[in-house]
N, C-alpha and C. Protein backbone atom coordinates (compact mmCIF):
# COMPACT_ATOMS: atom_id res chain seq x y z
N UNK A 1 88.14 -42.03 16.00
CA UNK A 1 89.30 -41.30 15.56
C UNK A 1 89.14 -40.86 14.10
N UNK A 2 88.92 -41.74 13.50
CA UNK A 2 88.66 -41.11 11.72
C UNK A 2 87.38 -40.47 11.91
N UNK A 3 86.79 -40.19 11.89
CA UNK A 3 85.35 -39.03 12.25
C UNK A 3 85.69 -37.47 12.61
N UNK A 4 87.06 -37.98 13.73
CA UNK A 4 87.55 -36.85 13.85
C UNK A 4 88.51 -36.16 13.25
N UNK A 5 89.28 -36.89 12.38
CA UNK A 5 90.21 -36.50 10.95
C UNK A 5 89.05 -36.10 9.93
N UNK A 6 87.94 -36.58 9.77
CA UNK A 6 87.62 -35.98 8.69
C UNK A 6 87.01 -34.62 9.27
N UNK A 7 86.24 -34.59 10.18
CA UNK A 7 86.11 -32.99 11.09
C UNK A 7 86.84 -32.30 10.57
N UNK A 8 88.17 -32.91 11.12
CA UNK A 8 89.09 -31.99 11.23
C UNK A 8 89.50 -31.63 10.06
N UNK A 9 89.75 -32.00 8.98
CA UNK A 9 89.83 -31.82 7.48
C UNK A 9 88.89 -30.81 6.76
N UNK A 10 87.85 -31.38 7.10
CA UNK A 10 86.92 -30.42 7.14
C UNK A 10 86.81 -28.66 7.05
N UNK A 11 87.11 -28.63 8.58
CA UNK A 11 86.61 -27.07 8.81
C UNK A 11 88.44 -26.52 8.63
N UNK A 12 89.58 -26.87 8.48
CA UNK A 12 90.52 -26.83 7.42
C UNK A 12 90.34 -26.73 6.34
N UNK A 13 89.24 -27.30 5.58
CA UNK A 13 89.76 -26.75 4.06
C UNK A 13 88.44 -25.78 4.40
N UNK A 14 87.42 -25.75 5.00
CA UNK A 14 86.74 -24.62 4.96
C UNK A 14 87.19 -23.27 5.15
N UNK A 15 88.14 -22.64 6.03
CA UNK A 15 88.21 -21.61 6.93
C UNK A 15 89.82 -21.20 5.81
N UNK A 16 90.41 -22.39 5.35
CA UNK A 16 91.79 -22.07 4.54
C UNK A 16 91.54 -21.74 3.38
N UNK A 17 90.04 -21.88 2.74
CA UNK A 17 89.87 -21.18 1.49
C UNK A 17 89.68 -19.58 1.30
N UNK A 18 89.99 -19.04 0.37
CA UNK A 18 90.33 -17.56 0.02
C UNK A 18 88.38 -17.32 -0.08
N UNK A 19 88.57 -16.26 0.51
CA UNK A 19 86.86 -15.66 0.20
C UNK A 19 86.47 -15.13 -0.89
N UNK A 20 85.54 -15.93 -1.48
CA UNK A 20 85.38 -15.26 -2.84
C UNK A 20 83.96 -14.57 -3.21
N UNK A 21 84.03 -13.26 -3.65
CA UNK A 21 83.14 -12.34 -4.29
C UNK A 21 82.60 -12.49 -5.50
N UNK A 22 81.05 -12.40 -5.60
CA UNK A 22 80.72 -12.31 -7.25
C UNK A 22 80.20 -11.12 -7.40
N UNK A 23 80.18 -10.16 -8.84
CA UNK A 23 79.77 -9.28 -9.36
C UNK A 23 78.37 -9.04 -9.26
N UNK A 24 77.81 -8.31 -9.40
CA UNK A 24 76.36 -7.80 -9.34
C UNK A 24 75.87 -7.33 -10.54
N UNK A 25 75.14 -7.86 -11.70
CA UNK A 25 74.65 -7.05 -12.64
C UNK A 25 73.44 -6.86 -12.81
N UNK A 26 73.10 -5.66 -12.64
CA UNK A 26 71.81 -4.92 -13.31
C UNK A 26 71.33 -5.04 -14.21
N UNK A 27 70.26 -5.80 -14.62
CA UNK A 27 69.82 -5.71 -15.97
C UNK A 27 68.68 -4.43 -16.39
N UNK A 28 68.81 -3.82 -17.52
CA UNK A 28 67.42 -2.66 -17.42
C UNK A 28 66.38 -3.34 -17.90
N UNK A 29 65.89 -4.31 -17.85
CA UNK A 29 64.82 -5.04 -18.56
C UNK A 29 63.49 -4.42 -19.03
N UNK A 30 63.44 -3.53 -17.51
CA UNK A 30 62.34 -2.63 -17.59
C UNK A 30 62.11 -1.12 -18.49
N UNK A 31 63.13 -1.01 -18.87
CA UNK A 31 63.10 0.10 -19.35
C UNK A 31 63.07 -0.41 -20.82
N UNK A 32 62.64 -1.51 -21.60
CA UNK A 32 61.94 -2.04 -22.77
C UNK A 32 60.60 -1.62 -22.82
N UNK A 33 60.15 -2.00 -21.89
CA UNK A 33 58.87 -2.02 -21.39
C UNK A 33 58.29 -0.81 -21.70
N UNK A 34 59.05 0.59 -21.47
CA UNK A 34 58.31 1.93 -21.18
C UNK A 34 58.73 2.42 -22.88
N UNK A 35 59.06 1.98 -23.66
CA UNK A 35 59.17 2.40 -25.00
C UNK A 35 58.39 2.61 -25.55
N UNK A 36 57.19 2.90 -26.06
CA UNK A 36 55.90 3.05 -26.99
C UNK A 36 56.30 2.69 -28.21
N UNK A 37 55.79 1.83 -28.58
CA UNK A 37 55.80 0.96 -29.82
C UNK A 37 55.27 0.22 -30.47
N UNK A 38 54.82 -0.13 -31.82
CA UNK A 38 53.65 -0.98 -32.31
C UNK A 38 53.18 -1.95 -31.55
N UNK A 39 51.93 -2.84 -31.68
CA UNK A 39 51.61 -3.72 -31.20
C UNK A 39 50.99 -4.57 -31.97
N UNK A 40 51.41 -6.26 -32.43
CA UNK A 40 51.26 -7.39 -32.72
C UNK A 40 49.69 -7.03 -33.45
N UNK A 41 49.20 -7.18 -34.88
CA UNK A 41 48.61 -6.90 -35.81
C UNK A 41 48.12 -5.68 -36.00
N UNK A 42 48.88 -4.24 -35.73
CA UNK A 42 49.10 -2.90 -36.25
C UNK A 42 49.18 -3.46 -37.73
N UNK A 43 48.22 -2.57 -38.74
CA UNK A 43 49.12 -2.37 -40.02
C UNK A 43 50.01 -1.69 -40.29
N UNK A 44 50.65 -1.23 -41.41
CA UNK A 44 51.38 -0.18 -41.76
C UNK A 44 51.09 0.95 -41.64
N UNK A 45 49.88 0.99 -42.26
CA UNK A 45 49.24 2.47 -42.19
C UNK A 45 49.23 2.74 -41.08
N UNK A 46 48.79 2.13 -40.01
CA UNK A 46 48.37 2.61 -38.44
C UNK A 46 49.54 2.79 -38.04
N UNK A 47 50.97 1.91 -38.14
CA UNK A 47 52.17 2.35 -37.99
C UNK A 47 52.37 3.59 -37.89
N UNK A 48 52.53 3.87 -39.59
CA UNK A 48 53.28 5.37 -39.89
C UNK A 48 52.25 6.20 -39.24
N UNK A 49 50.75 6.45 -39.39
CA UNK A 49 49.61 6.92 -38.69
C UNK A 49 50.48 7.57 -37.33
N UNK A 50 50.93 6.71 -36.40
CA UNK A 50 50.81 6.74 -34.41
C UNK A 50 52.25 6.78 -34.53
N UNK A 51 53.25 6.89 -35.48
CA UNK A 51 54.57 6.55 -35.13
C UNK A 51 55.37 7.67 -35.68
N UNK A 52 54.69 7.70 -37.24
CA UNK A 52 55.35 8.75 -37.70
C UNK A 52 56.24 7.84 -38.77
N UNK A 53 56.81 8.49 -39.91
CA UNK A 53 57.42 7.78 -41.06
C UNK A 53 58.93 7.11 -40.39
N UNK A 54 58.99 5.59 -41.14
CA UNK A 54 60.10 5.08 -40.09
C UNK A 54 61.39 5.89 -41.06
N UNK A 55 62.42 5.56 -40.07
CA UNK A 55 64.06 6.59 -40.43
C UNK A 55 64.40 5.23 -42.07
N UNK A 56 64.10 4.40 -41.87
CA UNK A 56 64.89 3.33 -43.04
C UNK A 56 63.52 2.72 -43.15
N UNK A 57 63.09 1.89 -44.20
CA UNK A 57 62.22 0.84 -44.82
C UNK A 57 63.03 0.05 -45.94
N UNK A 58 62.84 -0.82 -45.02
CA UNK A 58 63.49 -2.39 -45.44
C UNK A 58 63.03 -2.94 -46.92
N UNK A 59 63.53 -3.61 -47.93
CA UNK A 59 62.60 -4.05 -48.78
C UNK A 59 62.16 -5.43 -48.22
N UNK A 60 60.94 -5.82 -48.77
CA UNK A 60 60.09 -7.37 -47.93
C UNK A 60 61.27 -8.53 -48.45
N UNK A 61 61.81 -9.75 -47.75
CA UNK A 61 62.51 -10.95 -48.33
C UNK A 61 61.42 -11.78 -47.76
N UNK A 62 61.93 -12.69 -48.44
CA UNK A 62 60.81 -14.28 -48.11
C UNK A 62 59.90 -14.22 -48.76
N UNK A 63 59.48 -15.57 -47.92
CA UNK A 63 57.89 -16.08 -49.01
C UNK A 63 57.50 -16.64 -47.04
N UNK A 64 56.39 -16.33 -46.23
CA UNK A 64 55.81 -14.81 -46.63
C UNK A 64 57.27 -13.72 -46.64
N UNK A 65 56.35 -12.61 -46.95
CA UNK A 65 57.19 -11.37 -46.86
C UNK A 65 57.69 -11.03 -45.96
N UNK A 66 58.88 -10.41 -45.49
CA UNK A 66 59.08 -9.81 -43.90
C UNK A 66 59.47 -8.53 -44.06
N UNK A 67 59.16 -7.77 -43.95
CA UNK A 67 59.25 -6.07 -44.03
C UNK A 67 59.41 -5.85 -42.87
N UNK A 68 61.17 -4.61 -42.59
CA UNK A 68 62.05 -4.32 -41.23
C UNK A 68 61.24 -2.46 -41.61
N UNK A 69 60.50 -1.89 -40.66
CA UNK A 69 60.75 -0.41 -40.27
C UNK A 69 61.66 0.03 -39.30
N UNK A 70 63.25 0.53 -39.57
CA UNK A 70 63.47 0.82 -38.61
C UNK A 70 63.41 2.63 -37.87
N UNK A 71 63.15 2.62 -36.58
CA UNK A 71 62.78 4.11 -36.02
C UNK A 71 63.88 4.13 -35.06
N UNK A 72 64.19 5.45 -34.11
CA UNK A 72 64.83 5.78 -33.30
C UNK A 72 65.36 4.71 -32.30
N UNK A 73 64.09 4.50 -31.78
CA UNK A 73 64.70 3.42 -30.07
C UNK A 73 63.84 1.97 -30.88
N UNK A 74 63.47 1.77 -31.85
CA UNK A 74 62.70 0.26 -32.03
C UNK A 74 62.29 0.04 -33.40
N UNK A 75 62.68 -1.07 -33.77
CA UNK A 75 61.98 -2.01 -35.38
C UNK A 75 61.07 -2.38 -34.96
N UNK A 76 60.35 -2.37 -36.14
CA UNK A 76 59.00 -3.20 -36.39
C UNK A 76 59.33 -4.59 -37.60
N UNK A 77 58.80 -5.11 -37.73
CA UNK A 77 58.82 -6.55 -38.41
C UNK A 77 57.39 -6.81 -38.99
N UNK A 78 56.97 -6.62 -39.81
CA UNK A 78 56.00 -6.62 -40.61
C UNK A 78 55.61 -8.07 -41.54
N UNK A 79 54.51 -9.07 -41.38
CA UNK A 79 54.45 -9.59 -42.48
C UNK A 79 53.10 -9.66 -43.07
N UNK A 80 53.29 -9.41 -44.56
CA UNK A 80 52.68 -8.70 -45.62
C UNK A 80 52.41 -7.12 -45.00
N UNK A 81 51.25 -6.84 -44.64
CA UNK A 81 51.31 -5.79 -43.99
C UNK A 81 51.10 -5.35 -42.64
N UNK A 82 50.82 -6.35 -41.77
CA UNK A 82 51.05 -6.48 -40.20
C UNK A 82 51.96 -6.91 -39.10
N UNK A 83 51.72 -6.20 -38.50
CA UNK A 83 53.11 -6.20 -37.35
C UNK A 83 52.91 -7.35 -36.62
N UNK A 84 54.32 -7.85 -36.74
CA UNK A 84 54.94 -9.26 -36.06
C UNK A 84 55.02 -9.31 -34.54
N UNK A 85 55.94 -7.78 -35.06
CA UNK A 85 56.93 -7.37 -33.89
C UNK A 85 57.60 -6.24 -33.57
N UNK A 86 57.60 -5.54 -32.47
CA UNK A 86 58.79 -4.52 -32.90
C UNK A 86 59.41 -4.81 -31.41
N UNK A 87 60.87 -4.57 -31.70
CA UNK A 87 61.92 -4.66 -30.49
C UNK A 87 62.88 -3.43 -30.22
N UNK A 88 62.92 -3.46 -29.12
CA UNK A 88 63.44 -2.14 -28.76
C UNK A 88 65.20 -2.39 -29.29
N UNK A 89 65.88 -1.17 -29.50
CA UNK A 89 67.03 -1.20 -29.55
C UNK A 89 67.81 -1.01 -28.41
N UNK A 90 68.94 -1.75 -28.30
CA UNK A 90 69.52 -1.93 -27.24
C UNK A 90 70.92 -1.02 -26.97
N UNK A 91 70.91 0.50 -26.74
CA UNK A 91 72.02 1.28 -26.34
C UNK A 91 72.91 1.51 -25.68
N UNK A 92 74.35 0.73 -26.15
CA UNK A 92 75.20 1.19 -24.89
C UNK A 92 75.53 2.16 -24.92
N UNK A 93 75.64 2.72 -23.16
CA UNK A 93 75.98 4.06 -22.79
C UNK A 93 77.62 4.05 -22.62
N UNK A 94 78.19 4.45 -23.28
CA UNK A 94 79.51 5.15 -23.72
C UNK A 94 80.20 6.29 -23.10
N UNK A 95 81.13 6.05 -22.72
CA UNK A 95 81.54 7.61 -21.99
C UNK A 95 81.58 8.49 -23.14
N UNK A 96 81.63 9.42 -23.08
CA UNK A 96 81.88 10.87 -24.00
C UNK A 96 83.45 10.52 -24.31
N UNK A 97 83.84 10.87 -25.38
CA UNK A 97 85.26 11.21 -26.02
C UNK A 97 85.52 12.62 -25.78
């Protein structure tokens, strides 16, 4: 008899619960990927060289130095004069006003 109360309890609270939905999000992960952008010990020169002069240049802080180029879709991160890093910028798409 209790085997069958808990059964029965059971597929009661199963079938009496509200059905619930989760969201779906897309990440563009991939579309980092297709950016053309320095690569991990570029100098400067070869930078500006393949990239073109960045829109802002950072002054260097620290000890070492860290020098920010920033360009259109991606920074570079520079220390002394070689690239760290550069990361793409991340754009939200906005409706039009």
């Amino acid at each position: 008899m209790r085997t069958l109360c808990c059964l029965l309890l059971t597929l009661t609270a199963t079938f009496a619960m509200p059905t619930v939905q989760a969201e779906v999000i897309t990440l563009k992960q991939n579309a980092a990927r297709e950016v053309p952008r320095p690569t991990r010990g570029m100098t400067m020169t070869q930078v500006e060289s393949r990239f073109g002069t960045a829109l802002e240049k950072h002054p260097a802080v620290g000890q070492p130095p860290i020098t920010r180029w920033d360009y259109d879709n991606f920074s570079v991160f520079f220390e002394h004069q070689y690239v760290l890093d550069a990361v793409v910028h991340h754009k939200l798409n906005r409706p039009s006003q």
